[in-house]
PDB file of N, CA and C in Angstrom:
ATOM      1  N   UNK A   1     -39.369  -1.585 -18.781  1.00  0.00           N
ATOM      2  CA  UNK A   1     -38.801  -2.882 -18.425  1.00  0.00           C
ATOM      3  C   UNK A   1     -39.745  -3.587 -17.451  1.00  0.00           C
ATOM      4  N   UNK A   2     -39.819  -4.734 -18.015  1.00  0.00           N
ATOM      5  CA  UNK A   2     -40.794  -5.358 -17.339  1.00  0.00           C
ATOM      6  C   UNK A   2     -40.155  -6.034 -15.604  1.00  0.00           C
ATOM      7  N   UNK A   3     -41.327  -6.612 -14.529  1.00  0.00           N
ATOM      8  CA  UNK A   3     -40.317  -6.942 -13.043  1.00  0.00           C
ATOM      9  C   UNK A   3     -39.783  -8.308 -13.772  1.00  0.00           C
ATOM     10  N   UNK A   4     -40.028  -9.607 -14.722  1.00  0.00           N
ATOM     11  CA  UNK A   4     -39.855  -9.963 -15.235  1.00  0.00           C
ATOM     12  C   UNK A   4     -38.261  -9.802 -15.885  1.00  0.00           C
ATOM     13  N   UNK A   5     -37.976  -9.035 -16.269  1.00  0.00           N
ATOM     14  CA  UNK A   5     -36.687  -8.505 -17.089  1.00  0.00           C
ATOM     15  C   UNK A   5     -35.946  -8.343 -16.065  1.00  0.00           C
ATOM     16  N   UNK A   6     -36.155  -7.451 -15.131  1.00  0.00           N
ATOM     17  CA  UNK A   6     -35.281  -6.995 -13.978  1.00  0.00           C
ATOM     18  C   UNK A   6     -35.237  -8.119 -13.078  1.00  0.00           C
ATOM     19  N   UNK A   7     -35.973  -8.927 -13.058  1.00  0.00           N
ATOM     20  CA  UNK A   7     -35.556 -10.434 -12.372  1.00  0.00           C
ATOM     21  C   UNK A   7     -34.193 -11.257 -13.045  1.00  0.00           C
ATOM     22  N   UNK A   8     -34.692 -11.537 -14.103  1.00  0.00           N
ATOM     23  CA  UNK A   8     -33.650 -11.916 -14.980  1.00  0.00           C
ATOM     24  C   UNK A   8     -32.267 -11.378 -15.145  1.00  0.00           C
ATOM     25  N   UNK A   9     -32.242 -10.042 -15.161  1.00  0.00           N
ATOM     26  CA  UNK A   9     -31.015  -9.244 -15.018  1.00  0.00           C
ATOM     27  C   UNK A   9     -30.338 -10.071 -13.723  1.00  0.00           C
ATOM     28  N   UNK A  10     -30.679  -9.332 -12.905  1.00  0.00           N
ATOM     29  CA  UNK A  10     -30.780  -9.139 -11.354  1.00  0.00           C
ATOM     30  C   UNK A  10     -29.816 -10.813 -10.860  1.00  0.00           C
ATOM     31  N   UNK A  11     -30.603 -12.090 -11.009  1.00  0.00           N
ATOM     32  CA  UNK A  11     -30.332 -13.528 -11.533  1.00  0.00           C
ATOM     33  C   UNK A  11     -28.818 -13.925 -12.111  1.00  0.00           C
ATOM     34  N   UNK A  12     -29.005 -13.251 -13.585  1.00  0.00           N
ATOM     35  CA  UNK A  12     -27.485 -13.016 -14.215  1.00  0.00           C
ATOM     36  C   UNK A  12     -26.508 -12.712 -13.599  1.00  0.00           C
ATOM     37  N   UNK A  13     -26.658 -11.362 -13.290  1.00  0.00           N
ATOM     38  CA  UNK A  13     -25.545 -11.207 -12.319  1.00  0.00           C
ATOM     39  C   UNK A  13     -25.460 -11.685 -10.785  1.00  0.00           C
ATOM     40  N   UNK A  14     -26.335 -12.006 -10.474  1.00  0.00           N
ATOM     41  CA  UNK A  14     -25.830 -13.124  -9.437  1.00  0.00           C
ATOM     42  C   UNK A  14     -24.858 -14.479  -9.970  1.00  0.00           C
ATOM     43  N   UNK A  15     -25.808 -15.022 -10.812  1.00  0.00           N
ATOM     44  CA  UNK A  15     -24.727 -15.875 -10.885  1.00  0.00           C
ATOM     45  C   UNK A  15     -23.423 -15.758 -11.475  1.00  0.00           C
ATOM     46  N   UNK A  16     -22.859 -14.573 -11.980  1.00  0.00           N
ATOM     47  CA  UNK A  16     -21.409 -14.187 -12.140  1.00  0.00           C
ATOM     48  C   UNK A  16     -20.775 -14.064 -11.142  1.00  0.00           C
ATOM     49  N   UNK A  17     -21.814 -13.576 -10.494  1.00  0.00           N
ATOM     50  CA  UNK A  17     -20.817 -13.144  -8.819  1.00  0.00           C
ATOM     51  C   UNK A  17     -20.564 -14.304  -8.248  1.00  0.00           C
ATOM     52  N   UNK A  18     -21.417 -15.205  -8.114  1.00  0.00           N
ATOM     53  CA  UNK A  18     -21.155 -16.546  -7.887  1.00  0.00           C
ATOM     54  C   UNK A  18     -20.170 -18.055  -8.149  1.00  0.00           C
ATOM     55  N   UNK A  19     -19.954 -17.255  -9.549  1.00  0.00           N
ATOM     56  CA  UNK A  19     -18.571 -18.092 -10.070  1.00  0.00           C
ATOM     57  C   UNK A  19     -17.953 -17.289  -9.649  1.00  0.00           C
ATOM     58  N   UNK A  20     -17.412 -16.220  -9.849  1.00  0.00           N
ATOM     59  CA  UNK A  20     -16.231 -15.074  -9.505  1.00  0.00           C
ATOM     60  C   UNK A  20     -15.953 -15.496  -8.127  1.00  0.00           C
ATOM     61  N   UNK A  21     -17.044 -15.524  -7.019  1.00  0.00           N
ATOM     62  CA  UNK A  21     -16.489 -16.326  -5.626  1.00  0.00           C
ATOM     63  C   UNK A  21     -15.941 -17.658  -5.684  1.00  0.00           C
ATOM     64  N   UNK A  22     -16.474 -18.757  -6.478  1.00  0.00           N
ATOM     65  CA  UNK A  22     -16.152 -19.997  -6.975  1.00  0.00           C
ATOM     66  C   UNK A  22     -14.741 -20.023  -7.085  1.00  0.00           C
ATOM     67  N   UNK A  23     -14.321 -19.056  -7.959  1.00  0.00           N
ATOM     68  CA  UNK A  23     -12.946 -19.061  -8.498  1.00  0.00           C
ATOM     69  C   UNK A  23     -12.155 -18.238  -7.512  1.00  0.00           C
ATOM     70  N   UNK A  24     -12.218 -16.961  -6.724  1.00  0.00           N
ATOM     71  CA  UNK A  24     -11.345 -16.357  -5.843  1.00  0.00           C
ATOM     72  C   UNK A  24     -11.215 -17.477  -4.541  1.00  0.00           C
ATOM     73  N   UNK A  25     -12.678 -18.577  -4.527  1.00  0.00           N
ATOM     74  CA  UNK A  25     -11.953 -19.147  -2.955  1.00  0.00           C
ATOM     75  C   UNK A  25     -11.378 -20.246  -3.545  1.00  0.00           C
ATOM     76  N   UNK A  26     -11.087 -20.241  -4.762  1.00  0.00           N
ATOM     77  CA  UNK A  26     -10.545 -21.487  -5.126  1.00  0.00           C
ATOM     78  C   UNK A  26      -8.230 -21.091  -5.376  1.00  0.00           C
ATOM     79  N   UNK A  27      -8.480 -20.135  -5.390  1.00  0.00           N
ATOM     80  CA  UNK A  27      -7.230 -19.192  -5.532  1.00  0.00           C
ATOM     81  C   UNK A  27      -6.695 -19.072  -4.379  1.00  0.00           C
ATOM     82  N   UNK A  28      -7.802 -18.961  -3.103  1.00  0.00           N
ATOM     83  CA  UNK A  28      -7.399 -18.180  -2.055  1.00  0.00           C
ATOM     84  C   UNK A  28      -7.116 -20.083  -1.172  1.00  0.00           C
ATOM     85  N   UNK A  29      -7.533 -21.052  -1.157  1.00  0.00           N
ATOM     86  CA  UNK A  29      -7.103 -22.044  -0.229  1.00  0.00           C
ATOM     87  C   UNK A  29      -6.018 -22.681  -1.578  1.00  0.00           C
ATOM     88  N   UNK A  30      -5.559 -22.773  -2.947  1.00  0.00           N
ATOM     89  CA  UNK A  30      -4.489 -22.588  -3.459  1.00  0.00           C
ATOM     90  C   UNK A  30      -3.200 -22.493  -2.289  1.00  0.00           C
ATOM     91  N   UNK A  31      -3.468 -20.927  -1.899  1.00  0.00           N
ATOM     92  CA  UNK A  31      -2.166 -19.756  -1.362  1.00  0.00           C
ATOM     93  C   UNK A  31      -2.310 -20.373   0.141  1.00  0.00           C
ATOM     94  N   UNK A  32      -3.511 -21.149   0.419  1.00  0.00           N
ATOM     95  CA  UNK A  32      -3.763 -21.237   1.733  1.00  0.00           C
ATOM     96  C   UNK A  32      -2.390 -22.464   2.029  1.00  0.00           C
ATOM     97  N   UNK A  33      -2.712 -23.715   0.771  1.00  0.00           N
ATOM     98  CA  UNK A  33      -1.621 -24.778   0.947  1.00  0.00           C
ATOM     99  C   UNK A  33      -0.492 -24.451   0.694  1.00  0.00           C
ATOM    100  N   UNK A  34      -0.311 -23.394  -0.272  1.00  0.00           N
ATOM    101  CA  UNK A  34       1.239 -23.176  -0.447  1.00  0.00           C
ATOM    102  C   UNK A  34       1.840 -22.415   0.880  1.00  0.00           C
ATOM    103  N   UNK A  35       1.089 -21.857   1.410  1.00  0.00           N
ATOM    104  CA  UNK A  35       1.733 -20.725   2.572  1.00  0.00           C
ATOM    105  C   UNK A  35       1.968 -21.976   4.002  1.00  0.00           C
ATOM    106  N   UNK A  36       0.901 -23.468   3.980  1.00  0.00           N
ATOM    107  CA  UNK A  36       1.220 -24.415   5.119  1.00  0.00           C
ATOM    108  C   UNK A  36       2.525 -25.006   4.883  1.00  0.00           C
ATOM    109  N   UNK A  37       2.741 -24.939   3.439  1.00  0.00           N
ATOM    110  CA  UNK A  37       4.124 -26.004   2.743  1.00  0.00           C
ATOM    111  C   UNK A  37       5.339 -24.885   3.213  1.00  0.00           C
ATOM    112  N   UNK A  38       4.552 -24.048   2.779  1.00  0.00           N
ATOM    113  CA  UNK A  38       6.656 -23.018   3.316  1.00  0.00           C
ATOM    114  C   UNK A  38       6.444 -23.105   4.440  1.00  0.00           C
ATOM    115  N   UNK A  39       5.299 -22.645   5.642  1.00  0.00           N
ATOM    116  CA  UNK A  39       5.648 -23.041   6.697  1.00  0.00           C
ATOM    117  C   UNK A  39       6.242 -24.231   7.440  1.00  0.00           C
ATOM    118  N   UNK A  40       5.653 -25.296   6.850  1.00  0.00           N
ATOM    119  CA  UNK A  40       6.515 -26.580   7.526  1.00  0.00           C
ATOM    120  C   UNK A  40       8.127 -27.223   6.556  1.00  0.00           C
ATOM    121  N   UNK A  41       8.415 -26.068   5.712  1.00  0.00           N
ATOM    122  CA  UNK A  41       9.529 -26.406   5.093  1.00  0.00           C
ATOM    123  C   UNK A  41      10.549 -25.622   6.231  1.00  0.00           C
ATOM    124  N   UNK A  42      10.115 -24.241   6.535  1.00  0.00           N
ATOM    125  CA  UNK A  42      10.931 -23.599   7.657  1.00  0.00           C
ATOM    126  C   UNK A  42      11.602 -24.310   9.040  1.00  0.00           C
ATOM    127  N   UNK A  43       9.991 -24.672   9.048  1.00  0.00           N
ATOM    128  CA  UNK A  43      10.138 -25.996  10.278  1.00  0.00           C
ATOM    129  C   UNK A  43      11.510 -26.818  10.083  1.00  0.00           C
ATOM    130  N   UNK A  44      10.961 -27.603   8.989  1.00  0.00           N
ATOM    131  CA  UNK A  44      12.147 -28.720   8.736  1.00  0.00           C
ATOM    132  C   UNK A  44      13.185 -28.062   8.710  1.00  0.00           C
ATOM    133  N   UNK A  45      13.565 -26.632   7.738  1.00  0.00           N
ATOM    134  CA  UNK A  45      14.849 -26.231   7.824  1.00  0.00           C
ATOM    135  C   UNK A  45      15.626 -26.118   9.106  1.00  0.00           C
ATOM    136  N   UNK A  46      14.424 -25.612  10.012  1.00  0.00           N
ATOM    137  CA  UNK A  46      15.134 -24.767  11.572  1.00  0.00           C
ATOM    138  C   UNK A  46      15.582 -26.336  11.863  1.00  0.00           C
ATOM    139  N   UNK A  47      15.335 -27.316  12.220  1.00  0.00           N
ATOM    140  CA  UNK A  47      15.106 -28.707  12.679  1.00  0.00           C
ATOM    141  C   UNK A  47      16.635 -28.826  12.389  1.00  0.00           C
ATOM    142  N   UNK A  48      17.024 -29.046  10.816  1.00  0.00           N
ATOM    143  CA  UNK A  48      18.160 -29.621  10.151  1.00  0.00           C
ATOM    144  C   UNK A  48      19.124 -28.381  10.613  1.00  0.00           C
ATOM    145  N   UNK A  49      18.814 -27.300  10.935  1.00  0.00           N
ATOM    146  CA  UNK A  49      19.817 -26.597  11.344  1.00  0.00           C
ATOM    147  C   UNK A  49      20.384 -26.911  12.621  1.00  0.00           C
ATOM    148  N   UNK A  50      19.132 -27.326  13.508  1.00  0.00           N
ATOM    149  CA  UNK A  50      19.337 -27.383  14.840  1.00  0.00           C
ATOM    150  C   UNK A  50      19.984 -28.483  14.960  1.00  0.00           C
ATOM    151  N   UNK A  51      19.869 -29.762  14.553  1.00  0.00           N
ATOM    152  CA  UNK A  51      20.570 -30.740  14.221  1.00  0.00           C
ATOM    153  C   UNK A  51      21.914 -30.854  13.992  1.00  0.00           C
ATOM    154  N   UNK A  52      22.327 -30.101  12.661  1.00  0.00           N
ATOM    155  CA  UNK A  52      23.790 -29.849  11.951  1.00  0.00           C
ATOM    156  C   UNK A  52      24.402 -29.418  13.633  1.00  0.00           C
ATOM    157  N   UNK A  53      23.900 -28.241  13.743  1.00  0.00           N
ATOM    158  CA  UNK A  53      24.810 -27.496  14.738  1.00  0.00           C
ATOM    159  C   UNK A  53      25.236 -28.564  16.146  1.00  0.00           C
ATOM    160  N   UNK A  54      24.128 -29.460  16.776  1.00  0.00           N
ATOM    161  CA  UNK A  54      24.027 -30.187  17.235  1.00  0.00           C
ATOM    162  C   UNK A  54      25.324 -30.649  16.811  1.00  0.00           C
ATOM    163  N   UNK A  55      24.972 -31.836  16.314  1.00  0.00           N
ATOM    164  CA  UNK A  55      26.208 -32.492  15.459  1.00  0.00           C
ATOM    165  C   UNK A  55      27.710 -32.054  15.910  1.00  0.00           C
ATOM    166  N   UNK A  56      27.849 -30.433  14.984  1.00  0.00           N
ATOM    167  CA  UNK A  56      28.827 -29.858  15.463  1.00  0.00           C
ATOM    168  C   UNK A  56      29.688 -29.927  16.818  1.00  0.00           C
ATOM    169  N   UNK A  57      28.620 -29.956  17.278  1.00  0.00           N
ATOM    170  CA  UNK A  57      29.261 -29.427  18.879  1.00  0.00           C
ATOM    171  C   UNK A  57      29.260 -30.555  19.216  1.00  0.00           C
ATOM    172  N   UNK A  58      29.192 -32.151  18.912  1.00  0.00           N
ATOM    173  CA  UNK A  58      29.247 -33.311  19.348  1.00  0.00           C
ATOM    174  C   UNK A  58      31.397 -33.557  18.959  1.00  0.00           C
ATOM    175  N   UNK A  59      31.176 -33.255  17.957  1.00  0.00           N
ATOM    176  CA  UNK A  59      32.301 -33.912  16.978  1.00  0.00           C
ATOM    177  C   UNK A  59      33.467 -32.677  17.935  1.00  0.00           C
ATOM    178  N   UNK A  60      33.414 -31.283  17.927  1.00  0.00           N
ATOM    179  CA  UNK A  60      34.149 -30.644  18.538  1.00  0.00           C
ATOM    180  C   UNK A  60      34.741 -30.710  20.193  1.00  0.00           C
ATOM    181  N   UNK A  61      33.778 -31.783  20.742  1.00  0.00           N
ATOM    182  CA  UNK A  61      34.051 -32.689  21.941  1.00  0.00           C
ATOM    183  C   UNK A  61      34.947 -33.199  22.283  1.00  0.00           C
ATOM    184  N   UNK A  62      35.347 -34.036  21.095  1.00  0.00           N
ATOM    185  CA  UNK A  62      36.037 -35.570  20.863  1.00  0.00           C
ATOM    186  C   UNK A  62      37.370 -35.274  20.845  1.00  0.00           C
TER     187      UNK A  62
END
């Protein structure tokens, strides 16, 4: 095998590895936005909870 050949090899599989990263960091900031969205959905939930209960204890005043 020529250094020629083994360059070429060598090349190839770089650039597989190179898409294969392409595509895992493209997967991985995906999970990155979905994991900010449940976090600030929690948010909002705790919020509307804190609120309701709020509420509650306004009306149980009166």
């Amino acid at each position: 095998m020529s250094a020629l050949e083994i360059i070429d090899k060598v090349v190839k599989k770089c650039s597989n590895l190179s898409s294969y990263f392409i595509y895992c960091n493209t997967y991985l900031r995906k999970a990155n936005k979905i994991n900010k969205s449940m976090k600030q959905l929690s948010v909002i939930s705790r919020e509307q909870r804190s609120a309701r209960a709020h509420e509650q204890r306004g009306r149980g005043g009166e």
